[in-house]
Protein backbone atom coordinates (compact mmCIF):
# COMPACT_ATOMS: atom_id res chain seq x y z
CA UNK A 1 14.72 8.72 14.01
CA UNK A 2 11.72 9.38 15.82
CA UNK A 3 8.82 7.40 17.23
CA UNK A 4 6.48 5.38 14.99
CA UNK A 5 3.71 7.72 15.76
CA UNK A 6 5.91 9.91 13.88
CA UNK A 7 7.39 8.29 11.00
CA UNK A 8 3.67 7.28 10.01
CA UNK A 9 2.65 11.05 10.54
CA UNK A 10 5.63 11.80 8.54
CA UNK A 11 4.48 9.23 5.89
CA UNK A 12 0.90 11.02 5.88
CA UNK A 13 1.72 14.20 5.29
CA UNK A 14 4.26 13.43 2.22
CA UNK A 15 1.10 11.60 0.92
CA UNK A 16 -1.41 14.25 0.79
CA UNK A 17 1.74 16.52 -0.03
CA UNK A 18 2.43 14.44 -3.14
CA UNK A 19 -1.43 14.19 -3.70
CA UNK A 20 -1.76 17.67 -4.58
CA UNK A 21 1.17 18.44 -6.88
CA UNK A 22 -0.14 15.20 -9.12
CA UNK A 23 -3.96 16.80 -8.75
CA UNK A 24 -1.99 20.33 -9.91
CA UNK A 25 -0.56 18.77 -12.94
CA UNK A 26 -3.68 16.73 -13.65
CA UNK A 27 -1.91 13.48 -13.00
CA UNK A 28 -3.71 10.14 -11.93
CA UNK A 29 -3.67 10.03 -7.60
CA UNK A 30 -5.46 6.96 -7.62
CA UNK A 31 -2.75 4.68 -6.20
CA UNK A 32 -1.83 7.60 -4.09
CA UNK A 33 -5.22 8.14 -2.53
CA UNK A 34 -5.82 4.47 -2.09
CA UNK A 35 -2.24 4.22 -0.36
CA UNK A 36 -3.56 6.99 1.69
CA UNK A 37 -6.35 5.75 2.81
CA UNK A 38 -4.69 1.95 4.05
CA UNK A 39 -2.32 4.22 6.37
CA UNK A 40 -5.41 6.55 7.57
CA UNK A 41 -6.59 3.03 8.36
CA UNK A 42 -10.01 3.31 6.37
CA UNK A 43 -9.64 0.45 4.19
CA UNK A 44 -7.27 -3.02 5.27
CA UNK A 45 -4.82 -3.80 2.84
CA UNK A 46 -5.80 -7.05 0.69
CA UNK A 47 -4.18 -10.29 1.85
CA UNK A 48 -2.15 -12.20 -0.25
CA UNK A 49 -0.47 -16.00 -0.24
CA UNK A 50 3.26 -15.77 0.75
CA UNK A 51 5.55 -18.75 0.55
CA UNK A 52 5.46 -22.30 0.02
CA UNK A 53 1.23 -22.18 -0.33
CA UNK A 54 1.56 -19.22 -3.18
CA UNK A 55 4.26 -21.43 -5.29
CA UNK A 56 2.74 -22.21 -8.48
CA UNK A 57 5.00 -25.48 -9.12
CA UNK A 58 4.52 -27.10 -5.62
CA UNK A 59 0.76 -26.72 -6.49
CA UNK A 60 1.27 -28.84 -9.55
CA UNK A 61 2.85 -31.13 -7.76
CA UNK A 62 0.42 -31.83 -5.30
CA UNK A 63 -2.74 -31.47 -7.11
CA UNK A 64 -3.83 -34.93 -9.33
């Protein structure tokens, strides 16, 4: 299976691979590049509310 090292390497590479067929085709990379760029470790992914605090109906309960 290989190291992690690896299988982010591996990950990288199929990136900038898929990168440039949708830049051939004149296809939108956005999400690609931006994907890209959280596993180059350039930008941190956004953080986001899991769980119980996220739950839109314990919030109504608790609020009022």
């Amino acid at each position: 299976m290989g190291t992690k090292s690896q299988r982010q390497n591996q990950h990288v590479n199929r990136l900038m691979k898929k990168i440039v067929k949708f830049k051939r085709k004149n296809r939108n990379a956005d999400g690609l590049e931006k994907e890209l760029a959280y596993t180059m470790g350039d930008k941190t992914r956004p953080e986001f509310k899991t769980g119980a605090i996220a739950d839109a109906r314990i919030k109504r309960q608790y609020t009022g």
